[in-house]
Protein backbone atom coordinates (compact mmCIF):
# COMPACT_ATOMS: atom_id res chain seq x y z
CA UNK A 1 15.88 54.48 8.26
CA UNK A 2 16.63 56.79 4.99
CA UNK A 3 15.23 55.47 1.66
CA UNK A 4 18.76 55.24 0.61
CA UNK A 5 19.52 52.71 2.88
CA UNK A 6 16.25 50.61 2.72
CA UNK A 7 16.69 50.17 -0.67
CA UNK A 8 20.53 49.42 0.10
CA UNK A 9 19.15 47.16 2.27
CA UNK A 10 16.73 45.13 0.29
CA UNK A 11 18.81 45.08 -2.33
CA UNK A 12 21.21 42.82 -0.36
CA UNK A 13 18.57 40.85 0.77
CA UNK A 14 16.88 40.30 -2.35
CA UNK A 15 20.76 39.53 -3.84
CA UNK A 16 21.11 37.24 -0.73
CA UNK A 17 17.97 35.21 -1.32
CA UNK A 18 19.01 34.65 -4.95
CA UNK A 19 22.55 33.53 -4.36
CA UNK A 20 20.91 30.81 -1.72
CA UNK A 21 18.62 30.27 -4.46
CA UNK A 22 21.21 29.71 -7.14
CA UNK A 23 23.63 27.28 -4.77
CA UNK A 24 20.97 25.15 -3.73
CA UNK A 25 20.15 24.41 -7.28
CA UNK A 26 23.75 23.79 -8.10
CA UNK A 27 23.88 21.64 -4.60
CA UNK A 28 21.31 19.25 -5.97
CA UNK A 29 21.13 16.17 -8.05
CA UNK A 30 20.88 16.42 -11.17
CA UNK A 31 19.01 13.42 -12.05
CA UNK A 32 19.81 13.32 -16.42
CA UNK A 33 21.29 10.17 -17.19
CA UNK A 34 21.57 8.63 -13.67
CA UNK A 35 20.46 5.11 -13.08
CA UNK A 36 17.47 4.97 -10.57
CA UNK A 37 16.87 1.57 -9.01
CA UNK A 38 13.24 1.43 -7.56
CA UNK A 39 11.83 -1.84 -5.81
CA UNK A 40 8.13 -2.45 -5.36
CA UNK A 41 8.15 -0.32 -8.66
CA UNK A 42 5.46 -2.07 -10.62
CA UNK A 43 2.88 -0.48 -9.13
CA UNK A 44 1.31 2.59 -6.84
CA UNK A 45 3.79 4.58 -5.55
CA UNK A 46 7.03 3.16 -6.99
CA UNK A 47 5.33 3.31 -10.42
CA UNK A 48 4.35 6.81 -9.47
CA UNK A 49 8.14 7.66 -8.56
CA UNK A 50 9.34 5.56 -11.91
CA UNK A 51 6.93 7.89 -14.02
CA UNK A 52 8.38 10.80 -11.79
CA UNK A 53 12.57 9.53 -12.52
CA UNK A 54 11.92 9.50 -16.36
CA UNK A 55 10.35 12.44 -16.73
CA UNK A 56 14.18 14.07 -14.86
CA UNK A 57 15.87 11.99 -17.59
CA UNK A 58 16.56 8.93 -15.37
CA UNK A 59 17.26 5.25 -16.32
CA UNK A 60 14.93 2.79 -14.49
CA UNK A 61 15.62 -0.14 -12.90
CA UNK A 62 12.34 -1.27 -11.68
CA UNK A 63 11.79 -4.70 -9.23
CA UNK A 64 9.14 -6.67 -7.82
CA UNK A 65 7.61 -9.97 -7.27
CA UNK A 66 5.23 -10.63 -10.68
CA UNK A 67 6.63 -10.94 -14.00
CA UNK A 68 3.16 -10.06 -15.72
CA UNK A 69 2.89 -6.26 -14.09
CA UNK A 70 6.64 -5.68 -14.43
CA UNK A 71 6.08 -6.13 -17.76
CA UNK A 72 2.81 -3.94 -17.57
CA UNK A 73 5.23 -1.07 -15.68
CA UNK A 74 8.07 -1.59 -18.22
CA UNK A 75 5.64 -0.72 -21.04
CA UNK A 76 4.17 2.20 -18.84
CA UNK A 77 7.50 3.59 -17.87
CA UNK A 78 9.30 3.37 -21.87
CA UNK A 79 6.38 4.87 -23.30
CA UNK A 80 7.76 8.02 -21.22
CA UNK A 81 10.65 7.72 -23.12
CA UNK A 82 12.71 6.58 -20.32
CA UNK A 83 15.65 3.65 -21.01
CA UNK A 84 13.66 0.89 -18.62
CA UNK A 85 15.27 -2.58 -17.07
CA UNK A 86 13.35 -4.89 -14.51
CA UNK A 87 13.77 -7.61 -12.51
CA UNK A 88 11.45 -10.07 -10.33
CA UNK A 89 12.72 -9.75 -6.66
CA UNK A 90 10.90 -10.82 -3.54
CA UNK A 91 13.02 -8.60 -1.25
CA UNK A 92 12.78 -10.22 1.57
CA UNK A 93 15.21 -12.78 0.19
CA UNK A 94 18.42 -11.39 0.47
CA UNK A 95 20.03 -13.34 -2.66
CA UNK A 96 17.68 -12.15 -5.05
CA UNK A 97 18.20 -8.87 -3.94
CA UNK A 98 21.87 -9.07 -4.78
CA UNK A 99 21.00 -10.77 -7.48
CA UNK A 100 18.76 -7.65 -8.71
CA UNK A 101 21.30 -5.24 -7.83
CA UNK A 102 24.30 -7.50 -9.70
CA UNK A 103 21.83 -7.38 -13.32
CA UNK A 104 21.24 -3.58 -13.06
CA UNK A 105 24.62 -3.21 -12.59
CA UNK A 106 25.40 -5.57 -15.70
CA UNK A 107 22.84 -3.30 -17.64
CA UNK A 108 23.76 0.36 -17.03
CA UNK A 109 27.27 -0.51 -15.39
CA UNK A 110 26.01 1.84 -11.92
CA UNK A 111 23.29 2.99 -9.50
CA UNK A 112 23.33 6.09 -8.83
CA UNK A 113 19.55 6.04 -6.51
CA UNK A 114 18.25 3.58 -4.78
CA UNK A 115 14.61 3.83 -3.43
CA UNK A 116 13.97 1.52 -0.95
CA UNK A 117 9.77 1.23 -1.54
CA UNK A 118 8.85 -2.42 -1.32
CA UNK A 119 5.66 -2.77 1.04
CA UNK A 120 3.12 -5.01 2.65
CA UNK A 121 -0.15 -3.56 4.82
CA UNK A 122 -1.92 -5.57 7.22
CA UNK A 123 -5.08 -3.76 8.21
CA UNK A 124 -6.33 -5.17 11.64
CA UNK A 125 -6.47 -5.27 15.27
CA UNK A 126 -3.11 -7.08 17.25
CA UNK A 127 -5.80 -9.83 18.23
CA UNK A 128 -6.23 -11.14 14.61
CA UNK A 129 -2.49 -10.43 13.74
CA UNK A 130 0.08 -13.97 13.62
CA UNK A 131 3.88 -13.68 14.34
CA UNK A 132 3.89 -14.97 10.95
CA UNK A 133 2.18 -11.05 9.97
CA UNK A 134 4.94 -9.37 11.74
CA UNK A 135 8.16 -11.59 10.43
CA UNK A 136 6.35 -11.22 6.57
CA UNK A 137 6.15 -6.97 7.27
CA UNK A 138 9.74 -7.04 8.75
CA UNK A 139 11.26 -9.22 5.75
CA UNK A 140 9.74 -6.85 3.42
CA UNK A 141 9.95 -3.49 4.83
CA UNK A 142 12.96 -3.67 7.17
CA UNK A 143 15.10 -6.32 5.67
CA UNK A 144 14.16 -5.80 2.28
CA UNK A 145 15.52 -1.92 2.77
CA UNK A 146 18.48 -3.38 4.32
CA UNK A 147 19.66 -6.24 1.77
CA UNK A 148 18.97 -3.60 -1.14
CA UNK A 149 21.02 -0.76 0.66
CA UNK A 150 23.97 -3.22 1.97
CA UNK A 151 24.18 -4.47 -1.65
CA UNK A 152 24.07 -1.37 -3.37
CA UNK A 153 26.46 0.36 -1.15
CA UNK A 154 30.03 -0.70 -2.32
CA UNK A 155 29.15 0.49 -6.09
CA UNK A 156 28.17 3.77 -4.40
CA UNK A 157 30.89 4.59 -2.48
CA UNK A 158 33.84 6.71 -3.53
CA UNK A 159 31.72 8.66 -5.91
CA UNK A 160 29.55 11.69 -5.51
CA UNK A 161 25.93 12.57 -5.86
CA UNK A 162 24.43 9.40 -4.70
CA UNK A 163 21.49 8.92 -3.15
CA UNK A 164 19.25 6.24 -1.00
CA UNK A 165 15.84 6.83 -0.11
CA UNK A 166 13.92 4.95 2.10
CA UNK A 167 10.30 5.46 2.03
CA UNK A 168 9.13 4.88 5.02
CA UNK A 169 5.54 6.37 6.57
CA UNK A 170 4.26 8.55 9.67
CA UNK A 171 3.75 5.10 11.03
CA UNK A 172 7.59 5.17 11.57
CA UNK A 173 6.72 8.14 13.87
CA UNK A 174 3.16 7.26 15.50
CA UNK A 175 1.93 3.65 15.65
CA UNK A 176 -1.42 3.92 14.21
CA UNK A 177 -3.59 1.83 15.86
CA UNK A 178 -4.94 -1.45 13.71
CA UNK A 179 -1.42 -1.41 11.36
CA UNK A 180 0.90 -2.62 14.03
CA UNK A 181 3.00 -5.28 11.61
CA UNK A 182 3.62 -1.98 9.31
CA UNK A 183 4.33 0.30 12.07
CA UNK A 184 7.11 -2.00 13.39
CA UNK A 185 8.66 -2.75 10.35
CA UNK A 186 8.38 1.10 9.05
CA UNK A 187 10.14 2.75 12.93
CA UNK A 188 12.71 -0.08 11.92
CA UNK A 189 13.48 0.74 8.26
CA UNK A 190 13.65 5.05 10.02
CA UNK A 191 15.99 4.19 12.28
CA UNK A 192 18.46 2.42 10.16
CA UNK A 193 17.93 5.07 7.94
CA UNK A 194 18.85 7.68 10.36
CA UNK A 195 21.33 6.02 11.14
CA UNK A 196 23.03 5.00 8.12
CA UNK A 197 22.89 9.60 6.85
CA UNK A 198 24.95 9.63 9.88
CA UNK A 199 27.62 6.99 9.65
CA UNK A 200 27.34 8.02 5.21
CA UNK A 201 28.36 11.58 6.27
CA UNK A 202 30.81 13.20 4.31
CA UNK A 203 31.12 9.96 1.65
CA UNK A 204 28.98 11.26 -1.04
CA UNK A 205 26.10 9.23 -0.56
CA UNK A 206 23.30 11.00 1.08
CA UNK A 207 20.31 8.82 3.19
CA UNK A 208 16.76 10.31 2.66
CA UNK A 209 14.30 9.40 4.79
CA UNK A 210 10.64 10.08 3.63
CA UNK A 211 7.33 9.66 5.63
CA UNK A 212 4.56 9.66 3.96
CA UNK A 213 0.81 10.26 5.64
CA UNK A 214 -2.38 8.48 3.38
CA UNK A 215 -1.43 8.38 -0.19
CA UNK A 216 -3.91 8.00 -3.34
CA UNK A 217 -2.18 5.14 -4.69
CA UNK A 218 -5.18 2.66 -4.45
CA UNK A 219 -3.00 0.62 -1.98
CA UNK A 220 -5.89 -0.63 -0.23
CA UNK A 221 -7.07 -2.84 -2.92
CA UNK A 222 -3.46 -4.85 -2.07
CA UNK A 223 -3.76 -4.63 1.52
CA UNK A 224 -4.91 -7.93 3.49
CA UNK A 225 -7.60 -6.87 5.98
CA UNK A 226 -8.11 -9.25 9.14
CA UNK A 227 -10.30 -9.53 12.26
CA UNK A 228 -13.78 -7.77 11.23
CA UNK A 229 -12.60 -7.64 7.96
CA UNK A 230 -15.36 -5.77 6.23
CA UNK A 231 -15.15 -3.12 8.58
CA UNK A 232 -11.71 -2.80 8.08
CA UNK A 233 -11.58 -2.62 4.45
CA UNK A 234 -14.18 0.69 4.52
CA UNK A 235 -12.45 2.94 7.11
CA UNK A 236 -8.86 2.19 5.60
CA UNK A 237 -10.38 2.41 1.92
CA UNK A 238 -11.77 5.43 2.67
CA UNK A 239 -9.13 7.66 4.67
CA UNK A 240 -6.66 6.45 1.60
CA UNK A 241 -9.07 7.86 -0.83
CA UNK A 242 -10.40 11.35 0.12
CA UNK A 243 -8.55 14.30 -0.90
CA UNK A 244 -7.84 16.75 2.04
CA UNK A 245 -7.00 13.30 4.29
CA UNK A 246 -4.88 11.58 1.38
CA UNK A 247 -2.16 13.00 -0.73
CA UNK A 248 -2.45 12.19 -4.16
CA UNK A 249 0.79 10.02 -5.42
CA UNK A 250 1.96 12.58 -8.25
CA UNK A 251 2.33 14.93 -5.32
CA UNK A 252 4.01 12.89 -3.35
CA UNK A 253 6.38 11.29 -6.15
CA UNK A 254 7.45 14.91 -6.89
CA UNK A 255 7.97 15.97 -3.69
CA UNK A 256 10.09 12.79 -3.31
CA UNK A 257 11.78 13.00 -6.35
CA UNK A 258 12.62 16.61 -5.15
CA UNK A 259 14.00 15.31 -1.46
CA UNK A 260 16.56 12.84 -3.39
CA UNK A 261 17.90 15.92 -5.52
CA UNK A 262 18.50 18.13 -2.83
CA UNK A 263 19.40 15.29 -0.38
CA UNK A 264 18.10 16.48 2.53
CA UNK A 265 17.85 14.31 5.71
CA UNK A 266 13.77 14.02 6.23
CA UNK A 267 10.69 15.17 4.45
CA UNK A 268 6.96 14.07 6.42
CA UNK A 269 3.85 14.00 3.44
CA UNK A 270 1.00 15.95 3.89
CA UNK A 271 -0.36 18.14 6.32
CA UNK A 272 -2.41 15.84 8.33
CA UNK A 273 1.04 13.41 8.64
CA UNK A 274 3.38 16.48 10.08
CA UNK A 275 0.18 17.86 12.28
CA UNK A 276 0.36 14.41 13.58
CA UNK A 277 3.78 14.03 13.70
CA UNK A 278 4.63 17.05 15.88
CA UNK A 279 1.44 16.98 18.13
CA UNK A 280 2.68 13.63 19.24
CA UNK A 281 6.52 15.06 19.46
CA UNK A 282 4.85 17.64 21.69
CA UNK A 283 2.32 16.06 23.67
CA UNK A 284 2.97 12.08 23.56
CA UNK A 285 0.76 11.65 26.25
CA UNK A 286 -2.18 13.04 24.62
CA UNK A 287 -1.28 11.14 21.16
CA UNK A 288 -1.73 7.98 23.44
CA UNK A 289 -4.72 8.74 24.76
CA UNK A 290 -6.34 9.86 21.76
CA UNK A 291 -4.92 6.88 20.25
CA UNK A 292 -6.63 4.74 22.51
CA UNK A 293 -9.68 6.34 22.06
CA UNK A 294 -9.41 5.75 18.09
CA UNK A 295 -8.38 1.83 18.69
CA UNK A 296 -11.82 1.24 20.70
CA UNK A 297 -13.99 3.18 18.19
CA UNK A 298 -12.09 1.03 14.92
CA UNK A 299 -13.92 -2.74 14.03
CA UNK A 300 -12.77 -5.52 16.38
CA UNK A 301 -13.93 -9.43 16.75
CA UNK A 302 -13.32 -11.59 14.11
CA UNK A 303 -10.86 -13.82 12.52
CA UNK A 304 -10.92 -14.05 8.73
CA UNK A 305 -8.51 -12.83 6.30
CA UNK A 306 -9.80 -10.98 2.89
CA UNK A 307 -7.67 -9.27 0.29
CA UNK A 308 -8.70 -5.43 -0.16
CA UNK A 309 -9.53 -6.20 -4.11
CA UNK A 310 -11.56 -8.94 -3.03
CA UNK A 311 -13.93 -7.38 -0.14
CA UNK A 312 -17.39 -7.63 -1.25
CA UNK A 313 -17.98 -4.52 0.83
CA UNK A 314 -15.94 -2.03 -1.14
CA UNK A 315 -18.02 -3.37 -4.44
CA UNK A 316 -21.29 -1.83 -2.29
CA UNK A 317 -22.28 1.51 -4.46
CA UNK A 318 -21.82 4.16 -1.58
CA UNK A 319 -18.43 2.69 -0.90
CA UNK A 320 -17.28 2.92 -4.33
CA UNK A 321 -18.83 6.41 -4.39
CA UNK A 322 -16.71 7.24 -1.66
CA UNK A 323 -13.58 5.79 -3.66
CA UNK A 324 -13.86 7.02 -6.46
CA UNK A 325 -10.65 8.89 -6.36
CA UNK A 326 -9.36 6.15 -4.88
CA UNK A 327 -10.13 3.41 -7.83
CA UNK A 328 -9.43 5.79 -10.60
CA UNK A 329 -5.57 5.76 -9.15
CA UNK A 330 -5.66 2.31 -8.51
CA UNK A 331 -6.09 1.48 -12.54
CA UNK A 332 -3.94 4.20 -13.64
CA UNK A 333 -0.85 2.93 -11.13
CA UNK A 334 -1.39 -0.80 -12.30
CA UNK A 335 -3.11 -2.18 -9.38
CA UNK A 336 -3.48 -5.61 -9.27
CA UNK A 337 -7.04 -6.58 -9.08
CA UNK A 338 -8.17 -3.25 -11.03
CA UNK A 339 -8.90 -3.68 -15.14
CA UNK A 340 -5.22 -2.36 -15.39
CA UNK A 341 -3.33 -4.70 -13.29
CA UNK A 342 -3.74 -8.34 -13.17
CA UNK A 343 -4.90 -10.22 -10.46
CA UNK A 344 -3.63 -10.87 -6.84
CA UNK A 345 -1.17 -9.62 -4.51
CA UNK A 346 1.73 -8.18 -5.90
């Protein structure tokens, strides 16, 4: 090849990569001015992604179960500059989700997002979990992302640039062993969102379906620990608070906050998660087995019931040295049962 034409050449390339550059900017969302509804927002992640939504320019629409940290989240969230409405919802009740939806829409007269976030964690193994555990994880996680999308939907259709994003985990890929209520309720709220980009296609509203690996949101101080509870509490307190294993929730907010602008059909958090997710794509019968192997060596016996912000254990010096990380993000998302938040489950 002459130098003439390998600079011809990568020229055109170098021309081609901008003009992909410069439509996939103009293909995304422009989030100024839109109206971002955001359930479970008071706290951890949905905080993180309200924080995320004003600093685009985005009105906020925040929901969740307590009065006292909405009101904490509000404050958080307006101090940002951000234009900020909430609402109590439990979303597992379908009429005060459309109840929710119906006052946002009185407020800023449109949604334009929707991010389904709203979730419960039971830490344990299937011995210690009730039918009660699985029916409270599917209200919240599946039914909760149903109600809010089947309610929002009318208002969206017919107009462009609207998204829904479902924030599911790598659970909804690989059942983690000792989270089986969340795992179930998580594959359920994927495939309805799968399923719901296809059957959306071509009406202007985009599905996004986002799986998260560990997060740093200080989630396990809200998490309800069963069986051999105190051994529970320190491997899932842990693995959600070391960096290299856990993503830290301004990364992932702005990596979700990127997936609802460009609409794109998936994103998987973190490098462990998508290792994970495509070893076990690859080789499911090694996942299983190494699986297996991971149930037997996790805490078993046992049949109490503590709250993570309430485990004695994680209030033992090495443990908090270990979770540092974690507690610092706890109090600075408004955990409940952190000097920030208030007490309790959300």
């Amino acid at each position: 090849m002459s130098r003439k034409t390998w600079l011809a050449t990568s020229a055109a390339l170098a021309t081609a990569g901008i003009a992909a550059t410069v439509l996939r900017r103009r293909a995304c969302m422009d989030m100024r001015g839109k109206v971002v509804l955001i359930t479970g927002g008071s706290h951890g992640l949905g905080l993180a992604l309200a924080r995320r939504f004003a600093q685009e320019g985005a009105k906020i629409a925040l929901c969740a179960r307590s009065e006292e940290e909405l009101r904490r989240a509000r404050e958080d969230v307006a101090s940002r500059g951000a234009e900020v409405f909430t609402a109590t919802c439990d979303v597992s009740d379908r009429l005060q989700v459309e109840a929710v939806v119906t006052a946002t829409l009185d407020r800023f007269r449109r949604i334009d997002v929707l991010v389904n976030n709203a979730g419960i964690i039971h830490v344990g193994p299937v011995d210690a979990m009730t039918i009660e555990d699985f029916e409270q994880a599917m209200g919240v996680m599946f039914w909760g992302t149903v109600y809010a999308t089947m309610a929002v939907l009318p208002h969206m259709r017919g107009r462009r640039d609207q998204r829904i994003v479902n924030i599911t985990s790598i659970g909804a890929k690989v059942s983690v062993p000792h989270l089986l209520p969340y795992s179930c309720a998580k594959f359920a709220a994927a495939a309805f969102s799968e399923g719901m980009r296809a059957e959306l296609s071509g009406t202007g509203v985009k599905v996004v379906t986002i799986a998260p690996g560990l997060m740093r949101t200080g989630s396990y101080l809200n998490a309800l620990f069963k069986g051999a509870e105190a051994g529970e509490a320190g491997w899932f307190s842990v693995s959600s608070s070391l960096p290299g294993i856990s993503m830290s929730a301004e990364k992932a907010a702005e990596q979700i906050v990127s997936a609802a602008r460009s609409g794109r059909p998936e994103r998987v958090l973190g490098v462990p998660a998508k290792l994970l997710a495509q070893f076990h794509e690859l080789f499911p019968s090694a996942t299983a087995g190494i699986l297996g192997l991971v149930s037997r060596a996790l805490p078993h016996g046992g049949r109490r019931s503590e709250l993570g912000s309430e485990s004695p254990l994680l209030q033992k010096e090495w443990l908090r040295f270990l979770t540092t990380l974690g507690r610092y993000v706890a109090e600075d998302l408004l955990q409940p049962g952190t000097p920030n938040g208030s007490a309790g489950r959300a």
